[in-house]
C-alpha atoms as a PDB file:
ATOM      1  CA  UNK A   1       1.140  29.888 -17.857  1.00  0.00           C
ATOM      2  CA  UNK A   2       1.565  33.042 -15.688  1.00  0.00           C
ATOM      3  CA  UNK A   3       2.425  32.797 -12.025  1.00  0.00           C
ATOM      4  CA  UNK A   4       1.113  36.252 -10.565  1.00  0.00           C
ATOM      5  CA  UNK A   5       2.895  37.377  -7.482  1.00  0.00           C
ATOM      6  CA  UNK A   6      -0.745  38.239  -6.439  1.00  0.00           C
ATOM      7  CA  UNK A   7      -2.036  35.911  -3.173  1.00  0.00           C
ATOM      8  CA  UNK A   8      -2.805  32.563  -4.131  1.00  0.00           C
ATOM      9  CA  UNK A   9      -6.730  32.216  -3.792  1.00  0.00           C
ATOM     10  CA  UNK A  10      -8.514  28.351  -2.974  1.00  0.00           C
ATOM     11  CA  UNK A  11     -10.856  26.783  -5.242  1.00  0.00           C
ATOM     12  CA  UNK A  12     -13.287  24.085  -4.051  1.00  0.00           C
ATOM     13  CA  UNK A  13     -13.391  21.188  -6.864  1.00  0.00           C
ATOM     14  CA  UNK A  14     -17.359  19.830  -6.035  1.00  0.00           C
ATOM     15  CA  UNK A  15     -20.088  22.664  -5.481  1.00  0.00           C
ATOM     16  CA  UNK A  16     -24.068  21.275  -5.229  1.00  0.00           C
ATOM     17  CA  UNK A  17     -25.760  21.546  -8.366  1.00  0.00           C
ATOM     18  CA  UNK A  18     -26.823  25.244  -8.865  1.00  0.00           C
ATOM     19  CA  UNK A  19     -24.711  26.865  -6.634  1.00  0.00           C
ATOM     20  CA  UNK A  20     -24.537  30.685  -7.100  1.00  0.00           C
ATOM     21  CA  UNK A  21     -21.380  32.774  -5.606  1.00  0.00           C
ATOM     22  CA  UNK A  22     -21.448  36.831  -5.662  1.00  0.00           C
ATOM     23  CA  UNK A  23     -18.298  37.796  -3.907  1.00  0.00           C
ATOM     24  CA  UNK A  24     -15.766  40.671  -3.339  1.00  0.00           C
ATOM     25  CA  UNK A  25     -12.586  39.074  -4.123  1.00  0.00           C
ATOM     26  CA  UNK A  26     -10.195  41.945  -5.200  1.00  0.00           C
ATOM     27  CA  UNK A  27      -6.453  40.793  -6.207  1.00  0.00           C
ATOM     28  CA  UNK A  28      -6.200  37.137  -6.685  1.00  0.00           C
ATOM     29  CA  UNK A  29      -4.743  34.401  -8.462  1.00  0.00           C
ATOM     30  CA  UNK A  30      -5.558  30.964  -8.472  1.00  0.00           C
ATOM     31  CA  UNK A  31      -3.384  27.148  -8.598  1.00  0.00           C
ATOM     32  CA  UNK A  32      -4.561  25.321 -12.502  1.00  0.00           C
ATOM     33  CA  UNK A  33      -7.423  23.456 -10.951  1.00  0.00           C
ATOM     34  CA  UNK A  34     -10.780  22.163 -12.187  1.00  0.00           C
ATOM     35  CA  UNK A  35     -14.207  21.583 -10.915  1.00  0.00           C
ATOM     36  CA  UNK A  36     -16.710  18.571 -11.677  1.00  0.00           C
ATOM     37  CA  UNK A  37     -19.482  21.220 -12.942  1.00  0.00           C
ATOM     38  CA  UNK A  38     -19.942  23.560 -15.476  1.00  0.00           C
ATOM     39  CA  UNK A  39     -18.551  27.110 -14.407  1.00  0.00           C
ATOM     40  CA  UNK A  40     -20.119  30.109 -15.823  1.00  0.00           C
ATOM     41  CA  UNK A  41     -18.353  33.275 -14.465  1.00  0.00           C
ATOM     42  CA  UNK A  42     -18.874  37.102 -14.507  1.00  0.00           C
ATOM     43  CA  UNK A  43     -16.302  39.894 -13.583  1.00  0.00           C
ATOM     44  CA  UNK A  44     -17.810  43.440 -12.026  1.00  0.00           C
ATOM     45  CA  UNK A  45     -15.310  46.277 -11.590  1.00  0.00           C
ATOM     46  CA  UNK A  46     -12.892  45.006 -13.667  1.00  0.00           C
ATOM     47  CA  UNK A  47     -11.317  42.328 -16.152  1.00  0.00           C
ATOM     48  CA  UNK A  48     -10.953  38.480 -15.721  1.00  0.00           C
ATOM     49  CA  UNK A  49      -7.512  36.766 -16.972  1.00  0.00           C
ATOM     50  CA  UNK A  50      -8.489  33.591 -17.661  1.00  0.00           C
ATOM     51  CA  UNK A  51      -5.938  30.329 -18.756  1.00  0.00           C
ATOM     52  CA  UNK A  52      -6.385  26.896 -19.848  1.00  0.00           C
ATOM     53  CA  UNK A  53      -3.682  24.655 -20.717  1.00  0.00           C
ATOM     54  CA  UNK A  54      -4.408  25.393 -24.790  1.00  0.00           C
ATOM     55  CA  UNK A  55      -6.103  28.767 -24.331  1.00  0.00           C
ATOM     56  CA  UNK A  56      -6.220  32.358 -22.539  1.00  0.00           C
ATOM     57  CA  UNK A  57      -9.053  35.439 -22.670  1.00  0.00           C
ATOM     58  CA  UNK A  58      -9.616  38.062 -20.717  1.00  0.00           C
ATOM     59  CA  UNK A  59     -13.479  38.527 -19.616  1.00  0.00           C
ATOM     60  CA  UNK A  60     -14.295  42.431 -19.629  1.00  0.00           C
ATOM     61  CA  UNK A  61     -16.586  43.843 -16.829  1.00  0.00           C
ATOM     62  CA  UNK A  62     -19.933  42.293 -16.980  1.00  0.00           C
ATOM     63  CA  UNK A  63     -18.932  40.270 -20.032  1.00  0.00           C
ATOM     64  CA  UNK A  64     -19.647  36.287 -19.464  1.00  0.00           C
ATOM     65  CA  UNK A  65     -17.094  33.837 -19.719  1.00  0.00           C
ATOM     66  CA  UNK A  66     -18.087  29.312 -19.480  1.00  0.00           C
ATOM     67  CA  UNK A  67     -15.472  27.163 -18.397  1.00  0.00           C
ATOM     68  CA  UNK A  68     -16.680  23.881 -19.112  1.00  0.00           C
ATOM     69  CA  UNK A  69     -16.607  20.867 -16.285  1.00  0.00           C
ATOM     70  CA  UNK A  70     -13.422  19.310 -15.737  1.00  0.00           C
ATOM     71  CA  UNK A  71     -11.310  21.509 -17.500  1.00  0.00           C
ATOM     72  CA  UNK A  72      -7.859  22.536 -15.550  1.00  0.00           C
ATOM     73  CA  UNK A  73      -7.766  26.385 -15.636  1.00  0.00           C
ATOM     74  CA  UNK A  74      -6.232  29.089 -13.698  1.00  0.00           C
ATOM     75  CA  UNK A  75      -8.399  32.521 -12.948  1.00  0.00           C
ATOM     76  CA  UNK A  76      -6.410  36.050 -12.353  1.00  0.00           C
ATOM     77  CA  UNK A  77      -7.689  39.668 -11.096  1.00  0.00           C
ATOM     78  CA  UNK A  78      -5.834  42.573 -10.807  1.00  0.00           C
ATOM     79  CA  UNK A  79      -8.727  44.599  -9.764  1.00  0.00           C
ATOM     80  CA  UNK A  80      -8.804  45.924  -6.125  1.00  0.00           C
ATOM     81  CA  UNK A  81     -12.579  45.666  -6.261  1.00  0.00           C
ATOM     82  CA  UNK A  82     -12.742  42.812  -8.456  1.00  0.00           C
ATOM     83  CA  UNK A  83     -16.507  40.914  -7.980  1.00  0.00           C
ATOM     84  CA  UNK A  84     -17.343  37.450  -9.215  1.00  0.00           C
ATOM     85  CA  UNK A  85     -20.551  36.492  -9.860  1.00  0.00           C
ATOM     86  CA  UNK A  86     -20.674  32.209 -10.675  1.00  0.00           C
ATOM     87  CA  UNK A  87     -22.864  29.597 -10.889  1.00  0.00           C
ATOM     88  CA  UNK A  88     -21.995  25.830 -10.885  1.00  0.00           C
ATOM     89  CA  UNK A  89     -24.038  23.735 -12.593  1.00  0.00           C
ATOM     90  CA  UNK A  90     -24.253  19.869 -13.278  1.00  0.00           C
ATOM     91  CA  UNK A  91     -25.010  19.029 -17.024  1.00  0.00           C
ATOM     92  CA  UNK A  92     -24.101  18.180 -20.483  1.00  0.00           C
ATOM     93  CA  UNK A  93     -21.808  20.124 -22.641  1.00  0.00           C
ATOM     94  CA  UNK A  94     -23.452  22.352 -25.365  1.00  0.00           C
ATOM     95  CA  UNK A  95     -19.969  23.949 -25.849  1.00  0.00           C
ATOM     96  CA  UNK A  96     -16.700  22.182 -24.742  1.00  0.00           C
ATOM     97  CA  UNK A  97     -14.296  25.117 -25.570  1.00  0.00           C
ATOM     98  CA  UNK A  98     -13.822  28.197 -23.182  1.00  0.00           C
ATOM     99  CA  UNK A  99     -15.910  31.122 -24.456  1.00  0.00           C
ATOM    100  CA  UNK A 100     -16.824  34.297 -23.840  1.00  0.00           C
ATOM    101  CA  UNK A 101     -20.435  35.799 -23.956  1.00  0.00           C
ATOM    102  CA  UNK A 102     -21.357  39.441 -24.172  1.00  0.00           C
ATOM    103  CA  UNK A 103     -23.450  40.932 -21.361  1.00  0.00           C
ATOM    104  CA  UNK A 104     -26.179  39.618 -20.717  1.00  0.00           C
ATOM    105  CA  UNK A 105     -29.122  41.469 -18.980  1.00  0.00           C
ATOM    106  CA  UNK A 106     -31.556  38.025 -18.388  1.00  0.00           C
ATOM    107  CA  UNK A 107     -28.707  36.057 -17.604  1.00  0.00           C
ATOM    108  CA  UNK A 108     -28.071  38.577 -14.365  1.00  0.00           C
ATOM    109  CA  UNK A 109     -31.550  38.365 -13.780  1.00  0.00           C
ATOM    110  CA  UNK A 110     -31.781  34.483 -13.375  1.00  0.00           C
ATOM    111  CA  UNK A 111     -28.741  34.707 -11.309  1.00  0.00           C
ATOM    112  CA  UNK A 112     -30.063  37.404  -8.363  1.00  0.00           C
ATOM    113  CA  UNK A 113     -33.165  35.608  -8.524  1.00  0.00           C
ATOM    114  CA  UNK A 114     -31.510  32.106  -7.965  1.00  0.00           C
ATOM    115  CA  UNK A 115     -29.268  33.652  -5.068  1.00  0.00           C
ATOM    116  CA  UNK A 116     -32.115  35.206  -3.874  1.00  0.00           C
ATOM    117  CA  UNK A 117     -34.202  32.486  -3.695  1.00  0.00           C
ATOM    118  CA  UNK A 118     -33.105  28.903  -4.178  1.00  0.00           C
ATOM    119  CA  UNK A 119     -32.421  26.534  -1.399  1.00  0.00           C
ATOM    120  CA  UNK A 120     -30.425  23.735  -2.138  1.00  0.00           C
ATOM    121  CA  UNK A 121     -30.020  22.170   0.833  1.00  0.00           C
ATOM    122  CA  UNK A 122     -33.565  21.148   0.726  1.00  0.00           C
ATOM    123  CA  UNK A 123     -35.786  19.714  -1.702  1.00  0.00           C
ATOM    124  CA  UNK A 124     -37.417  22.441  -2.566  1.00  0.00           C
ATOM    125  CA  UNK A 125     -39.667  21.714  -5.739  1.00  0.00           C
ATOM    126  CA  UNK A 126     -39.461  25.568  -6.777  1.00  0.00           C
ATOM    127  CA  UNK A 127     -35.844  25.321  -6.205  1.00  0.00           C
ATOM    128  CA  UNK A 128     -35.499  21.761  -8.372  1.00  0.00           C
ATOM    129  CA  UNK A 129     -37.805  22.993 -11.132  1.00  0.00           C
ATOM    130  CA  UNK A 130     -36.241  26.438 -11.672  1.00  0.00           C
ATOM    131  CA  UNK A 131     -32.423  25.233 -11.988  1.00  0.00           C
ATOM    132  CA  UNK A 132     -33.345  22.435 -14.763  1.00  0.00           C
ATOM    133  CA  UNK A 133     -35.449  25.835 -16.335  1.00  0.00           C
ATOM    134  CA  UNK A 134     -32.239  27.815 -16.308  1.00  0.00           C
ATOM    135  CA  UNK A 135     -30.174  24.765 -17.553  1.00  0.00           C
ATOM    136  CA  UNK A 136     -32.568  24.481 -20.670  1.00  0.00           C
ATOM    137  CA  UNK A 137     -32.435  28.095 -21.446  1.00  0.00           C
ATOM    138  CA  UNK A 138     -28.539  28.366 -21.244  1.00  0.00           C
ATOM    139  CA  UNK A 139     -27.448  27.176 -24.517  1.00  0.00           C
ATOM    140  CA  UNK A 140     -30.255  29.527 -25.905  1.00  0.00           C
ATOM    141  CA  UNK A 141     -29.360  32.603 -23.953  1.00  0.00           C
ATOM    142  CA  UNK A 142     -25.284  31.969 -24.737  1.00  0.00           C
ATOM    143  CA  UNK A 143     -26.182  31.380 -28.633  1.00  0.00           C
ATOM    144  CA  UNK A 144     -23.620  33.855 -30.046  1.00  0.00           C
ATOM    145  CA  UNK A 145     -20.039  33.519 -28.434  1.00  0.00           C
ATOM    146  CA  UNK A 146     -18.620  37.463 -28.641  1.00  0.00           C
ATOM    147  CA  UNK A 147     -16.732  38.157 -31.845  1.00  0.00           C
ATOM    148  CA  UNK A 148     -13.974  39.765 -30.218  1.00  0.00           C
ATOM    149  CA  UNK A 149     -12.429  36.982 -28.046  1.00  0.00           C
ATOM    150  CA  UNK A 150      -9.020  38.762 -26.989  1.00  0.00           C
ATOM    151  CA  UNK A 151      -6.209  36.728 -25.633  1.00  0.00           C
ATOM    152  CA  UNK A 152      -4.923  37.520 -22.059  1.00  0.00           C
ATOM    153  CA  UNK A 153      -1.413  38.368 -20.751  1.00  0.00           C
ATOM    154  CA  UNK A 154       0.920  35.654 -20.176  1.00  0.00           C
ATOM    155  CA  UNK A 155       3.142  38.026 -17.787  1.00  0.00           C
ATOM    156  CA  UNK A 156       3.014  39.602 -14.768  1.00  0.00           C
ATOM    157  CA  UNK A 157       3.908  43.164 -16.464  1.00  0.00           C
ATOM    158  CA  UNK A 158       1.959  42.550 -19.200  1.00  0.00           C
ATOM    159  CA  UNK A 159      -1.377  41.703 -17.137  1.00  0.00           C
ATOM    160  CA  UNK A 160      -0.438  44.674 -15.182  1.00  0.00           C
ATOM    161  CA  UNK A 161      -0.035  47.229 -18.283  1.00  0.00           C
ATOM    162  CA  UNK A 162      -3.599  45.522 -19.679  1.00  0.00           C
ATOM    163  CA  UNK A 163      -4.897  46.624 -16.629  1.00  0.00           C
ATOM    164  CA  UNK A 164      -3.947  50.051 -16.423  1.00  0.00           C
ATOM    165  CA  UNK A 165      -5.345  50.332 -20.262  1.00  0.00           C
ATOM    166  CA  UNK A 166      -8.480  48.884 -19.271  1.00  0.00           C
ATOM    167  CA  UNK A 167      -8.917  51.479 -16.570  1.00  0.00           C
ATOM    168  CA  UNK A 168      -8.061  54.658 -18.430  1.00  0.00           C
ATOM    169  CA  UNK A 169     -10.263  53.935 -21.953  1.00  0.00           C
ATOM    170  CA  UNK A 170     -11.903  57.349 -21.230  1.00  0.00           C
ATOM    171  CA  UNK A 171      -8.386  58.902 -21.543  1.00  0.00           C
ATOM    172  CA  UNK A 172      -6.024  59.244 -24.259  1.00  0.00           C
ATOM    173  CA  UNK A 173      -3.022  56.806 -24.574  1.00  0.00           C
ATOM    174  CA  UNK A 174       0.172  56.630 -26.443  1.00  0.00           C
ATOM    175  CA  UNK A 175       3.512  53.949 -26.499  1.00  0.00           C
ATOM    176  CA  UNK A 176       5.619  56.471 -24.894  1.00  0.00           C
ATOM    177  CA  UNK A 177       3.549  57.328 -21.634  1.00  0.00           C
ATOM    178  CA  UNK A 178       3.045  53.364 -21.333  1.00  0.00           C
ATOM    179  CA  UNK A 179       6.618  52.809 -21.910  1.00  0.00           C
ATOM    180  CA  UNK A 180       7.542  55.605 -19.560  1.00  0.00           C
ATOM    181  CA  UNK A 181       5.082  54.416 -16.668  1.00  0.00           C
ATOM    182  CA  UNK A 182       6.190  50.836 -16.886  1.00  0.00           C
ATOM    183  CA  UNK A 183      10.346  51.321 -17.492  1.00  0.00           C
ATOM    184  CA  UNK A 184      10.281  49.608 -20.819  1.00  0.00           C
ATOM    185  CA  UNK A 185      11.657  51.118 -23.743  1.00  0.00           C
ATOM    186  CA  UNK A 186       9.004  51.961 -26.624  1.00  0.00           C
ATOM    187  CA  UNK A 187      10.171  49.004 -29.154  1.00  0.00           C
ATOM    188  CA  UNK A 188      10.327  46.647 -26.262  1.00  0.00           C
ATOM    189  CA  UNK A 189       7.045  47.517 -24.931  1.00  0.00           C
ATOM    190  CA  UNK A 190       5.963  47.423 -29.020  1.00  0.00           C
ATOM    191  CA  UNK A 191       7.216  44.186 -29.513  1.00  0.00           C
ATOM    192  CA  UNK A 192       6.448  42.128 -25.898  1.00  0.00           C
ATOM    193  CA  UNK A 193       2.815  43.483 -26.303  1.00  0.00           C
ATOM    194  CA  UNK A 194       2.711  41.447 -29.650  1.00  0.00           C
ATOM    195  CA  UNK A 195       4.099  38.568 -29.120  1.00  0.00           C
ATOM    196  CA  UNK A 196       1.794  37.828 -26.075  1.00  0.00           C
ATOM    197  CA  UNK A 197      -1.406  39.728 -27.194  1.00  0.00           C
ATOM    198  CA  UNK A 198      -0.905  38.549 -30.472  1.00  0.00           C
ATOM    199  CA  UNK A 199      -1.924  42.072 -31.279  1.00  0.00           C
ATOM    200  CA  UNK A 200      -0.489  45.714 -31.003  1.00  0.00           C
ATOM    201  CA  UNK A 201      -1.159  47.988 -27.928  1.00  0.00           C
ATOM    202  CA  UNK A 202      -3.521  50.015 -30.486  1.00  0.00           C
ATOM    203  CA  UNK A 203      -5.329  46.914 -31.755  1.00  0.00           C
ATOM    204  CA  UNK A 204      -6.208  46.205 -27.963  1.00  0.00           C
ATOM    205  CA  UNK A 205      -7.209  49.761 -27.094  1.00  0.00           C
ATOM    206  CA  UNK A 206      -9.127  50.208 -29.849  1.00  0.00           C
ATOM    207  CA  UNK A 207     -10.827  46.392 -29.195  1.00  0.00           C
ATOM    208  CA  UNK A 208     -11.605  47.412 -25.495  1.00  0.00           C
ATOM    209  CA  UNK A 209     -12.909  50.394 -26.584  1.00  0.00           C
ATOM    210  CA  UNK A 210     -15.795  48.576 -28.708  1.00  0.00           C
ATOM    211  CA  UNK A 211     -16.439  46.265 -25.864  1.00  0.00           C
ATOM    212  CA  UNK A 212     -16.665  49.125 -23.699  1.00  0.00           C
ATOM    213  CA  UNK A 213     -19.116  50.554 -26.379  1.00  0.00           C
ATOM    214  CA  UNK A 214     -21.362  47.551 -26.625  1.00  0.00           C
ATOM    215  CA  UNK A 215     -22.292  47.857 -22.701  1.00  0.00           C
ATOM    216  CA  UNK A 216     -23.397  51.098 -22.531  1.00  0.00           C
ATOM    217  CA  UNK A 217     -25.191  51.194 -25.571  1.00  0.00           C
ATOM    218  CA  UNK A 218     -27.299  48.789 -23.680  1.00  0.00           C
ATOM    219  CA  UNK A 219     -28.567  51.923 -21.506  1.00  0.00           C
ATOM    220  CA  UNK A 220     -30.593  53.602 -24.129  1.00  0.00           C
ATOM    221  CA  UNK A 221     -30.570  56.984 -21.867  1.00  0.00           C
ATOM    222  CA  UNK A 222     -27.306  57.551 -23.119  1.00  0.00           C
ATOM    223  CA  UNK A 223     -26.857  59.585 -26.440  1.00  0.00           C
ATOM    224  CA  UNK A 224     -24.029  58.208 -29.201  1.00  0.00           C
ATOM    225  CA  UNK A 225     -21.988  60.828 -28.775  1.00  0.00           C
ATOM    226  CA  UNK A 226     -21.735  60.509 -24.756  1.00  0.00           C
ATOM    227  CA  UNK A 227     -20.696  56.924 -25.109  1.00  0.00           C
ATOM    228  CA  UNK A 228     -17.967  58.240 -27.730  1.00  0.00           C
ATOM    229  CA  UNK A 229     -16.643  60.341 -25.554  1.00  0.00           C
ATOM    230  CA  UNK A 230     -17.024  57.962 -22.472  1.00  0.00           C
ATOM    231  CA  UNK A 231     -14.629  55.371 -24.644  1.00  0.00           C
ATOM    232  CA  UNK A 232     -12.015  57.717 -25.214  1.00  0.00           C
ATOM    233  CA  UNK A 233     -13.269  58.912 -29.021  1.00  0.00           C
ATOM    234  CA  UNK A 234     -13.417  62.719 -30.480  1.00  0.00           C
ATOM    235  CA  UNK A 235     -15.464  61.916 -33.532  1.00  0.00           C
ATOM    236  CA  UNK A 236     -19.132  60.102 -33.575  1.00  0.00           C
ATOM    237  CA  UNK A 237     -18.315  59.493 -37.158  1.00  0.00           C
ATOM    238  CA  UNK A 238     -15.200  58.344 -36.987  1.00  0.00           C
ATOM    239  CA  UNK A 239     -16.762  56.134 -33.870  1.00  0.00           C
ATOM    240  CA  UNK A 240     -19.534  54.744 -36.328  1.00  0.00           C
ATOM    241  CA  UNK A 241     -17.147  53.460 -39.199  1.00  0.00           C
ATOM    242  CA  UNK A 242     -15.097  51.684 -36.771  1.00  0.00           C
ATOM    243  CA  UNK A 243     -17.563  50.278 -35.157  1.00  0.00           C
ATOM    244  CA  UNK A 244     -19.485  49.650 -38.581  1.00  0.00           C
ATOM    245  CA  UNK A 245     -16.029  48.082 -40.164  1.00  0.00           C
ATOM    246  CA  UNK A 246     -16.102  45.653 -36.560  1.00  0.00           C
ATOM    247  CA  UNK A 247     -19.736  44.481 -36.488  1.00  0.00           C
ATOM    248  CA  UNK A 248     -21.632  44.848 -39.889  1.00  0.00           C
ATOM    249  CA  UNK A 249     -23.934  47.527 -38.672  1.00  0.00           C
ATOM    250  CA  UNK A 250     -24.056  51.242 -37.032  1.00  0.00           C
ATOM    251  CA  UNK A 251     -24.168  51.473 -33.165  1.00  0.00           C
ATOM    252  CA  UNK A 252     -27.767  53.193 -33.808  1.00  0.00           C
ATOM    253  CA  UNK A 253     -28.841  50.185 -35.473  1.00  0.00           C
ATOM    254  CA  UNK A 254     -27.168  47.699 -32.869  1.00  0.00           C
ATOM    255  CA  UNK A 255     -29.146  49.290 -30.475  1.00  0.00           C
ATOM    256  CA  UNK A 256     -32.660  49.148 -31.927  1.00  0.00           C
ATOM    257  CA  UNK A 257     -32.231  45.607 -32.273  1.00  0.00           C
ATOM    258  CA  UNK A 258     -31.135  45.223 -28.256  1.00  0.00           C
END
């Protein structure tokens, strides 16, 4: 388990039924704690490391990841403008394993309309009915866990190099300005990356890059080849195999079906 030299950030155990956060935290790092509720967390402007005592992901921006109640975990940003959008809810499991969920555009909806308008500290029918509404449409709306669940750093120089991959997709990126930029030699940066990624620097890059990929083919003003070049990709082609090979269809075809 990692023990950031970022501040230490409080977590409240018991939150009322419902309750929706949107906050600016930044840099943080939290104690392994737990709440009573069902967590369901999103990361803007940035990625959230995420650790359980038998598992670790990393949530990319706007990606969803549920932390089910009572489950000790420990929550990481290295983003300066790191925001968390959460809701805590009271009810059964429908999945008792930390997952991640891709974006999810009615999801976000529910949630600004829930900040926007429910008032638990009364008891407000609207307020009642709508949370027991969202609560039956959750397990519907996170049907398909996302198919590239990516393990998260276990080190502070690790999370740190993740990070500065994460923001510079768009550009290109090779072992040797990595290695150069964090003092590690090449093989060691080669073979620390494995052994806590469980993959190679090029197997996350090129990982990111889909995930990076699936969001903004969600904005259909955008042609193919300006989200290829937005991910860090010279070829559409090239692009559409790889992301063919990943998912079992073309990006043009993903995106009719959005």
């Amino acid at each position: 388990m990692p023990k950031s030299a970022i501040s230490v950030f409080p977590c409240a155990k018991t939150f009322r039924d419902g309750t929706i956060e949107l906050s600016e935290y930044g840099q943080f790092n939290t104690e392994m704690h737990f709440h009573e509720q069902v967590q369901l967390l999103s990361p803007t402007n940035g990625t959230l490391f995420v650790y359980t005592e038998g598992n670790s992901v990393c949530v990319p921006n706007n990606f969803y990841v549920l932390i089910p109640a009572r489950v000790p975990h420990k929550l990481i940003s290295r983003s300066p403008r790191m925001v968390l959008k959460t809701i805590f809810l009271d009810m059964g499991l429908f999945n008792d394993t930390l997952t991640v969920y891709p974006p999810q555009e009615l999801l976000d909806h529910f949630l600004r309309f829930g900040q926007q308008h429910w008032n638990l500290n009364t008891n407000d029918s609207m307020t009642q009915t709508s949370i027991e509404a969202f609560k039956s449409m959750l397990p519907l709306l996170l049907a398909k866990p996302f198919q590239l669940q990516i393990s998260a750093a276990q080190s502070d120089k690790m999370m740190a190099i993740c990070t500065f991959i994460l923001e510079n997709l768009t550009n290109k990126l090779s072992i040797t300005q990595l290695a150069q930029k964090f003092n590690l030699s090449e093989r060691s940066l080669f073979r620390q990356f494995k052994e806590e990624l469980q993959m190679t620097i090029f197997q996350f890059i090129k990982q990111h890059r889909l995930l990076k990929a699936l969001h903004l083919l969600e904005n259909k003003d955008l042609q193919i080849a300006q989200i290829v070049y937005a991910i860090g990709y010279d070829s559409v082609s090239n692009f559409s195999n790889l992301f063919k090979e990943y998912f079992g269809i073309s990006p043009q075809h993903y995106r009719t079906n959005l």
